[in-house]
PDB file of N, CA and C in Angstrom:
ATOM      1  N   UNK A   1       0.843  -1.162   0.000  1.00  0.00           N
ATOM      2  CA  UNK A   1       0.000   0.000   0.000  1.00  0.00           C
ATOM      3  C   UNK A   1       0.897   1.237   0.000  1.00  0.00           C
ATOM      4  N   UNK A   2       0.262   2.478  -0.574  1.00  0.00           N
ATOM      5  CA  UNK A   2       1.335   3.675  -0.633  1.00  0.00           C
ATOM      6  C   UNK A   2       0.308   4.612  -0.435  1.00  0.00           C
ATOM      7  N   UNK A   3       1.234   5.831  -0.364  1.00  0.00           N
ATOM      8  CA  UNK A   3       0.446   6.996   0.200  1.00  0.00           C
ATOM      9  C   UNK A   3       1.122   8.119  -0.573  1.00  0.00           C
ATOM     10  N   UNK A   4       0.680   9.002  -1.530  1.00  0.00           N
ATOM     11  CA  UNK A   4       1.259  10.480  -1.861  1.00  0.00           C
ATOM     12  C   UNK A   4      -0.256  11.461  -1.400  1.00  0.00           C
ATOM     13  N   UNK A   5       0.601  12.120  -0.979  1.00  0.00           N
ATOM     14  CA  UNK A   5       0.582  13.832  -0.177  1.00  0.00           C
ATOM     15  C   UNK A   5       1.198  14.613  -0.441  1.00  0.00           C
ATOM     16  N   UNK A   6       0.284  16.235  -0.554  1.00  0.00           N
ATOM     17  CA  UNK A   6       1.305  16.979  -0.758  1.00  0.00           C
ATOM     18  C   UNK A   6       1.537  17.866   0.911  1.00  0.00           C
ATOM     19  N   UNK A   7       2.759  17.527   0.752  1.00  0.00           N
ATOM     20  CA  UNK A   7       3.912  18.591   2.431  1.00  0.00           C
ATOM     21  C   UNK A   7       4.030  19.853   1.915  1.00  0.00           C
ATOM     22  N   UNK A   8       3.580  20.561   3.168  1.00  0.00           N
ATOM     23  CA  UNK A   8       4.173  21.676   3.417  1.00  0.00           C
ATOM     24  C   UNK A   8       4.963  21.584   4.699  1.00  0.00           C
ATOM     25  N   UNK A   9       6.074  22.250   4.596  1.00  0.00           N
ATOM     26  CA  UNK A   9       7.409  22.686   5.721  1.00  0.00           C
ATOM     27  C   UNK A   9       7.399  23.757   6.048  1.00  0.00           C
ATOM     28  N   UNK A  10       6.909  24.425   7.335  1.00  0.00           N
ATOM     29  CA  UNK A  10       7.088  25.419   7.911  1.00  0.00           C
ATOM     30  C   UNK A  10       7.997  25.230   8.727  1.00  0.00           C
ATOM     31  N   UNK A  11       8.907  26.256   9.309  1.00  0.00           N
ATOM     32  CA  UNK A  11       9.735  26.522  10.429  1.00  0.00           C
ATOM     33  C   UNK A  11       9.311  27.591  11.243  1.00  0.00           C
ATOM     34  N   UNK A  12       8.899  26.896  12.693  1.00  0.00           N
ATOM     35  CA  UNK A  12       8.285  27.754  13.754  1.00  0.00           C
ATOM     36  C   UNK A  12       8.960  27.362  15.191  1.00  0.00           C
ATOM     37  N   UNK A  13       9.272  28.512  15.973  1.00  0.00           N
ATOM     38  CA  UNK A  13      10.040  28.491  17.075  1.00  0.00           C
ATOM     39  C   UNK A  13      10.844  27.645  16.776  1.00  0.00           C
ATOM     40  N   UNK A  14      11.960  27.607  16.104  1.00  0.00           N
ATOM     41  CA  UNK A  14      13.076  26.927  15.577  1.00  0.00           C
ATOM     42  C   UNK A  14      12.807  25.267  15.722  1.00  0.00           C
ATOM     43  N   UNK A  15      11.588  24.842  15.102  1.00  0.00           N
ATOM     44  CA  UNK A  15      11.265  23.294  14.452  1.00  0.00           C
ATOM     45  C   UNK A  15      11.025  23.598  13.460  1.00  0.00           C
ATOM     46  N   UNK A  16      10.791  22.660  12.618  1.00  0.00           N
ATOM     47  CA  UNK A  16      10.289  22.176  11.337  1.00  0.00           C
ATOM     48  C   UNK A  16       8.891  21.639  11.648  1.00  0.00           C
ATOM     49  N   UNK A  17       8.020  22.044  10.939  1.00  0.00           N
ATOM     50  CA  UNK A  17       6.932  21.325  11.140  1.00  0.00           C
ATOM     51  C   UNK A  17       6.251  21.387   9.635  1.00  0.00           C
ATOM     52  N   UNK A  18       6.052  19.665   9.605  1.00  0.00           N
ATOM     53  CA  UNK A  18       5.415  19.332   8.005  1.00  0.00           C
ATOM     54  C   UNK A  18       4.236  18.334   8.059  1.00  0.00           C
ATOM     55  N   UNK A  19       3.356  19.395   7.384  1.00  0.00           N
ATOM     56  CA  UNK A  19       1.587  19.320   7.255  1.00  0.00           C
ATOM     57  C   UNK A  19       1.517  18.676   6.220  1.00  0.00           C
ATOM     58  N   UNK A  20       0.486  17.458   5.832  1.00  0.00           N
ATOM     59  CA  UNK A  20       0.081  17.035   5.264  1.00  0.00           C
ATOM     60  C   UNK A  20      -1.201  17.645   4.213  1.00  0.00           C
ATOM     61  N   UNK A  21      -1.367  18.101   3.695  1.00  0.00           N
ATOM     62  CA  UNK A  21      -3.248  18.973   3.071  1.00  0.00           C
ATOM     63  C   UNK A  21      -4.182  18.207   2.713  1.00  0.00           C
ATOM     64  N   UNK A  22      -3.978  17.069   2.321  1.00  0.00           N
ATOM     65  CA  UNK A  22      -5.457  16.012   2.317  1.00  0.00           C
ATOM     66  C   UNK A  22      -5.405  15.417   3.090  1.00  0.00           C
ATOM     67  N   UNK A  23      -4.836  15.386   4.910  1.00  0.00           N
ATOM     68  CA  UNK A  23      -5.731  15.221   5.889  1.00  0.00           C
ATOM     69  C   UNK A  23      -5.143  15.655   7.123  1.00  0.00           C
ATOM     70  N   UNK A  24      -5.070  16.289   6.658  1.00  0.00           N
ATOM     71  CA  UNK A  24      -4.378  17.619   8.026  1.00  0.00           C
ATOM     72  C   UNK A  24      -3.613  17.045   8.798  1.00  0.00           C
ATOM     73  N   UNK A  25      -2.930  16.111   8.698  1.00  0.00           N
ATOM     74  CA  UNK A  25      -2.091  15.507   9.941  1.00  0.00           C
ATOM     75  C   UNK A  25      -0.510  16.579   9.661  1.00  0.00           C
ATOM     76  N   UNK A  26      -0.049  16.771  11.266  1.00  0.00           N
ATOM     77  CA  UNK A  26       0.880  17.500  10.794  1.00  0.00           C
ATOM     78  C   UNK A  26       2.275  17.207  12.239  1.00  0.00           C
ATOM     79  N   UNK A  27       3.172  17.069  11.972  1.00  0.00           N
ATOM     80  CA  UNK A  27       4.124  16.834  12.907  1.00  0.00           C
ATOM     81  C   UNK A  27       5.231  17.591  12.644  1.00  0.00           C
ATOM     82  N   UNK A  28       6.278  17.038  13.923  1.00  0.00           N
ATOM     83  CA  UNK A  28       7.433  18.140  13.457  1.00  0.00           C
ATOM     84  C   UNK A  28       8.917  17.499  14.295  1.00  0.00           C
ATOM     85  N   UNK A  29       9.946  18.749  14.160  1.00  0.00           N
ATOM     86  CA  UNK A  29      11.350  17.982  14.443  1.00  0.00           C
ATOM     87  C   UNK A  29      12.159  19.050  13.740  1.00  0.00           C
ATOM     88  N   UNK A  30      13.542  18.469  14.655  1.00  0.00           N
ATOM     89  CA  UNK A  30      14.738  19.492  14.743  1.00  0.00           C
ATOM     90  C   UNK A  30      15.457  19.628  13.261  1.00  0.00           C
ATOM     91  N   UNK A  31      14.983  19.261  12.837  1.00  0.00           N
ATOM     92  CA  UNK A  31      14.855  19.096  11.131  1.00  0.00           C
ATOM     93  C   UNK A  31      14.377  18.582  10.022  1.00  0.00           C
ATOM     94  N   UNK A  32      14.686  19.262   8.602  1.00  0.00           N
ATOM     95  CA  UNK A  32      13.441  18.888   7.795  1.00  0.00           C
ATOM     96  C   UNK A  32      13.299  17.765   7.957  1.00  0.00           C
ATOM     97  N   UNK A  33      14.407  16.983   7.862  1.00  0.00           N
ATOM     98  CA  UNK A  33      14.512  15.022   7.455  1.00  0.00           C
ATOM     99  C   UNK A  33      13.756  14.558   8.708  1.00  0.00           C
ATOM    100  N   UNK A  34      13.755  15.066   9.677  1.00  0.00           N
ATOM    101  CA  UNK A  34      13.337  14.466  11.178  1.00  0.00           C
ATOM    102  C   UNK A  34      11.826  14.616  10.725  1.00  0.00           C
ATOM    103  N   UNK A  35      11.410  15.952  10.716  1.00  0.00           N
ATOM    104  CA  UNK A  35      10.136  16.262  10.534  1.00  0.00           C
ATOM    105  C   UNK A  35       9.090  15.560   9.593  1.00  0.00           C
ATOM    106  N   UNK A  36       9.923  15.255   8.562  1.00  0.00           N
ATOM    107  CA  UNK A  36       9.053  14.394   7.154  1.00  0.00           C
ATOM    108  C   UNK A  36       9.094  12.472   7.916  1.00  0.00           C
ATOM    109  N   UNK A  37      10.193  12.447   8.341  1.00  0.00           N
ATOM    110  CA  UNK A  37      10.357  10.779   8.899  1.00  0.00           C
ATOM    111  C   UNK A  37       8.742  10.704  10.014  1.00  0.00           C
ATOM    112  N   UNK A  38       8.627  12.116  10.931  1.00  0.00           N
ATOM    113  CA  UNK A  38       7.847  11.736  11.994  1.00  0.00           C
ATOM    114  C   UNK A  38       6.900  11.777  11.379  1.00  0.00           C
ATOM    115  N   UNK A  39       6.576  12.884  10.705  1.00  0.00           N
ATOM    116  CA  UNK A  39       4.785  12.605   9.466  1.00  0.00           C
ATOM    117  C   UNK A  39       4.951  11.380   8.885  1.00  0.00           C
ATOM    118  N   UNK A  40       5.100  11.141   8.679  1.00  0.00           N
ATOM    119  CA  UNK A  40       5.654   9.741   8.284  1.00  0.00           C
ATOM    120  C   UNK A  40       4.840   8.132   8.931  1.00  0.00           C
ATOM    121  N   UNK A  41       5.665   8.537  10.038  1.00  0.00           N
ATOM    122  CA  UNK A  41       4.787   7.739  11.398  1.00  0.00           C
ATOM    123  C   UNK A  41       4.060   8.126  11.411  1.00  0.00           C
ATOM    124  N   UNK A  42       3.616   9.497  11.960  1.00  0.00           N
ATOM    125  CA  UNK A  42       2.047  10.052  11.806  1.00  0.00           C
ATOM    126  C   UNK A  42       0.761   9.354  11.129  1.00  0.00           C
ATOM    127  N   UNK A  43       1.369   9.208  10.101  1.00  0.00           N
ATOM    128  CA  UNK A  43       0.305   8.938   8.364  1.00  0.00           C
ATOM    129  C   UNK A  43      -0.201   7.623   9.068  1.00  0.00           C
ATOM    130  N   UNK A  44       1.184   6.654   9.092  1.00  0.00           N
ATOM    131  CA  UNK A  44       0.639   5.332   8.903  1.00  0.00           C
ATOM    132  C   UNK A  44      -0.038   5.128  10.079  1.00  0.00           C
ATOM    133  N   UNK A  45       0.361   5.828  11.447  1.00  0.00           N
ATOM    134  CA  UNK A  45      -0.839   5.470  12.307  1.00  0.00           C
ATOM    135  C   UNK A  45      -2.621   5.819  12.199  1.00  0.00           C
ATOM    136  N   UNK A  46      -1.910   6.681  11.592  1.00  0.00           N
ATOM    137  CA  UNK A  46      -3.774   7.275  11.084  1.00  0.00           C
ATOM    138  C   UNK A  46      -4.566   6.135   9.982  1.00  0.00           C
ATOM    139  N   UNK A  47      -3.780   5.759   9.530  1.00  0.00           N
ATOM    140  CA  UNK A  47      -4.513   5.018   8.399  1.00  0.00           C
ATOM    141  C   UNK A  47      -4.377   3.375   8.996  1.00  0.00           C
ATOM    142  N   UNK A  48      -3.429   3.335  10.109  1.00  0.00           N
ATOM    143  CA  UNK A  48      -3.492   2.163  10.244  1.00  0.00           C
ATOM    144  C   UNK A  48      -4.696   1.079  10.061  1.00  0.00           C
ATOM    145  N   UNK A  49      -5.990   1.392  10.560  1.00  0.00           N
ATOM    146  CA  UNK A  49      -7.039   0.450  10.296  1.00  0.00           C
ATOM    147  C   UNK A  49      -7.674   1.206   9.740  1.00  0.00           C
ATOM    148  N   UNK A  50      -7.547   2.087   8.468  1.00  0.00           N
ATOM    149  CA  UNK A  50      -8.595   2.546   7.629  1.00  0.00           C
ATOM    150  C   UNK A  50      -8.159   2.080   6.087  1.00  0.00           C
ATOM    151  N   UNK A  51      -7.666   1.245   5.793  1.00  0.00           N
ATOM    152  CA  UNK A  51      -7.401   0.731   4.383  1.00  0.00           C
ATOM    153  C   UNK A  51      -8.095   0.619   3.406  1.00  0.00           C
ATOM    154  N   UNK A  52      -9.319   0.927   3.153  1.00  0.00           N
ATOM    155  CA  UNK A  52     -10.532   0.808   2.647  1.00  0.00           C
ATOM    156  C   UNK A  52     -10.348   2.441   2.328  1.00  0.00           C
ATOM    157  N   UNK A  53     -10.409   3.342   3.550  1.00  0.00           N
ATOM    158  CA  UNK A  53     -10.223   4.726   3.274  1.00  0.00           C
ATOM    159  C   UNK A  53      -9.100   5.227   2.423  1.00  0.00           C
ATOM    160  N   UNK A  54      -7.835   4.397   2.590  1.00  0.00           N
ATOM    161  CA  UNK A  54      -7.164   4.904   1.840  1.00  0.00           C
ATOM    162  C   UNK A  54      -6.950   4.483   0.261  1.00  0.00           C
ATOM    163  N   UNK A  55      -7.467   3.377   0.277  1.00  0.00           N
ATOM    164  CA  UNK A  55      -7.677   2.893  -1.041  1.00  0.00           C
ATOM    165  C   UNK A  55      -8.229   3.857  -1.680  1.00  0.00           C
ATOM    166  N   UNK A  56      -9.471   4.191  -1.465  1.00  0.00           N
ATOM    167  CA  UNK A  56     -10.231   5.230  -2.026  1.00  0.00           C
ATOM    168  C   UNK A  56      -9.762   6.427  -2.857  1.00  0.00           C
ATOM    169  N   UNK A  57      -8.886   7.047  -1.343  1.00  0.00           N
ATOM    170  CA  UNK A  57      -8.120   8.227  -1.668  1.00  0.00           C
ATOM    171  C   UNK A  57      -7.166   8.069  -2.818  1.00  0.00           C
ATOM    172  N   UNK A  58      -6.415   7.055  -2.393  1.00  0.00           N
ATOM    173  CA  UNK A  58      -5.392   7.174  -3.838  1.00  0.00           C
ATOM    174  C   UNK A  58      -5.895   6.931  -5.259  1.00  0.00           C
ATOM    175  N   UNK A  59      -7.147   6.253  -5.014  1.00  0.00           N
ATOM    176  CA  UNK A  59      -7.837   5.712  -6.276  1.00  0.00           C
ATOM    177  C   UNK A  59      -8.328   7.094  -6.868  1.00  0.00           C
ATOM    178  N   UNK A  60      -8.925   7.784  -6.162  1.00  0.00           N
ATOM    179  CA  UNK A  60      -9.648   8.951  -6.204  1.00  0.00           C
ATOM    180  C   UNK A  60      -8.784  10.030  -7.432  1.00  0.00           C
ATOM    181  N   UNK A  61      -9.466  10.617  -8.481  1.00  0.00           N
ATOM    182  CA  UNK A  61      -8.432  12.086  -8.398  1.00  0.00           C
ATOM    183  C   UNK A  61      -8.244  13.209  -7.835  1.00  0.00           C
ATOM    184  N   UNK A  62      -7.528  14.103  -8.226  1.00  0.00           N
ATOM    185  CA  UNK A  62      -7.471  15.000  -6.962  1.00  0.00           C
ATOM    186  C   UNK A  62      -6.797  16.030  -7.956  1.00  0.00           C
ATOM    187  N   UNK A  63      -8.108  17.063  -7.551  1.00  0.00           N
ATOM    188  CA  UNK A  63      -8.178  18.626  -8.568  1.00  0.00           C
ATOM    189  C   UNK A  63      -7.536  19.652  -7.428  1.00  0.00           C
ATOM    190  N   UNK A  64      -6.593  20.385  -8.348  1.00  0.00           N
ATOM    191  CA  UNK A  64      -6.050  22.028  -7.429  1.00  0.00           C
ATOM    192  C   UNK A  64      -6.464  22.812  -8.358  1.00  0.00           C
ATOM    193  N   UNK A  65      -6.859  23.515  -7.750  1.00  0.00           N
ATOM    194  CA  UNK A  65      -7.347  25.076  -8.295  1.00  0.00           C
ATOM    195  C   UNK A  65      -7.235  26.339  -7.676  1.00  0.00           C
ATOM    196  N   UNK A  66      -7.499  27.176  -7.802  1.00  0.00           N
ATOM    197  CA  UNK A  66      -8.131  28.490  -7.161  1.00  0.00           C
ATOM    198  C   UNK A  66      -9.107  29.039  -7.714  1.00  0.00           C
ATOM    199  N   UNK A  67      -9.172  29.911  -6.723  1.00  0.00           N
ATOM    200  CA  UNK A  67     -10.807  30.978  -6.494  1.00  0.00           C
ATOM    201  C   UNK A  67     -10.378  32.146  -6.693  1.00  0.00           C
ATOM    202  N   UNK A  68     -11.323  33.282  -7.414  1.00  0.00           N
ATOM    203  CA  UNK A  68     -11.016  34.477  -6.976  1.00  0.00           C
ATOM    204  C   UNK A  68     -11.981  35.248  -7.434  1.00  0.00           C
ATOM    205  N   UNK A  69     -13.049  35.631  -6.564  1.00  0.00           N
ATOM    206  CA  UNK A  69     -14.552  36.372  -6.681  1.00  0.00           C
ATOM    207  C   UNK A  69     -14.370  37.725  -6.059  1.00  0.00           C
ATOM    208  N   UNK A  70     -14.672  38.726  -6.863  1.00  0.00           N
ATOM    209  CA  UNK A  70     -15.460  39.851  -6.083  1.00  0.00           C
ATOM    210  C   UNK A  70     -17.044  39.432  -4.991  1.00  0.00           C
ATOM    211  N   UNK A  71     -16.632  39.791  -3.878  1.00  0.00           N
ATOM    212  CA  UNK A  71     -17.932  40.118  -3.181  1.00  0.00           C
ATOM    213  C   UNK A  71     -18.674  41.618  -2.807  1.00  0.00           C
TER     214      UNK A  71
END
């Protein structure tokens, strides 16, 4: 089974912290490599007994866009 996500890496109060955006999981560490290894762990515990869910997701496509309306 596999998993792609897209990371974002912020650096706050001198960690790294890297967010996942299709499902908000987000962890962190004294560096980038630390930070992506612990999301990492993160992921698979989250999905640990949802395999069905993640099937889905990867099966799924997945549109980016933007918005931009006058109100």
């Amino acid at each position: 089974m596999s998993f792609r996500g897209t990371i974002i890496i912020k650096q706050e109060d001198g960690l790294f912290v890297a967010t996942c955006l299709e499902n908000n999981i987000a962890s962190q560490g004294k560096t980038i490599d630390e930070s992506i290894l612990n999301l990492k762990e993160a992921i698979t515990l989250y999905y640990e007994d949802e395999t069905e869910e993640l099937n889905a997701i990867k099966n799924d496509p997945i549109f980016i866009t933007s918005l931009e309306m006058a109100l």
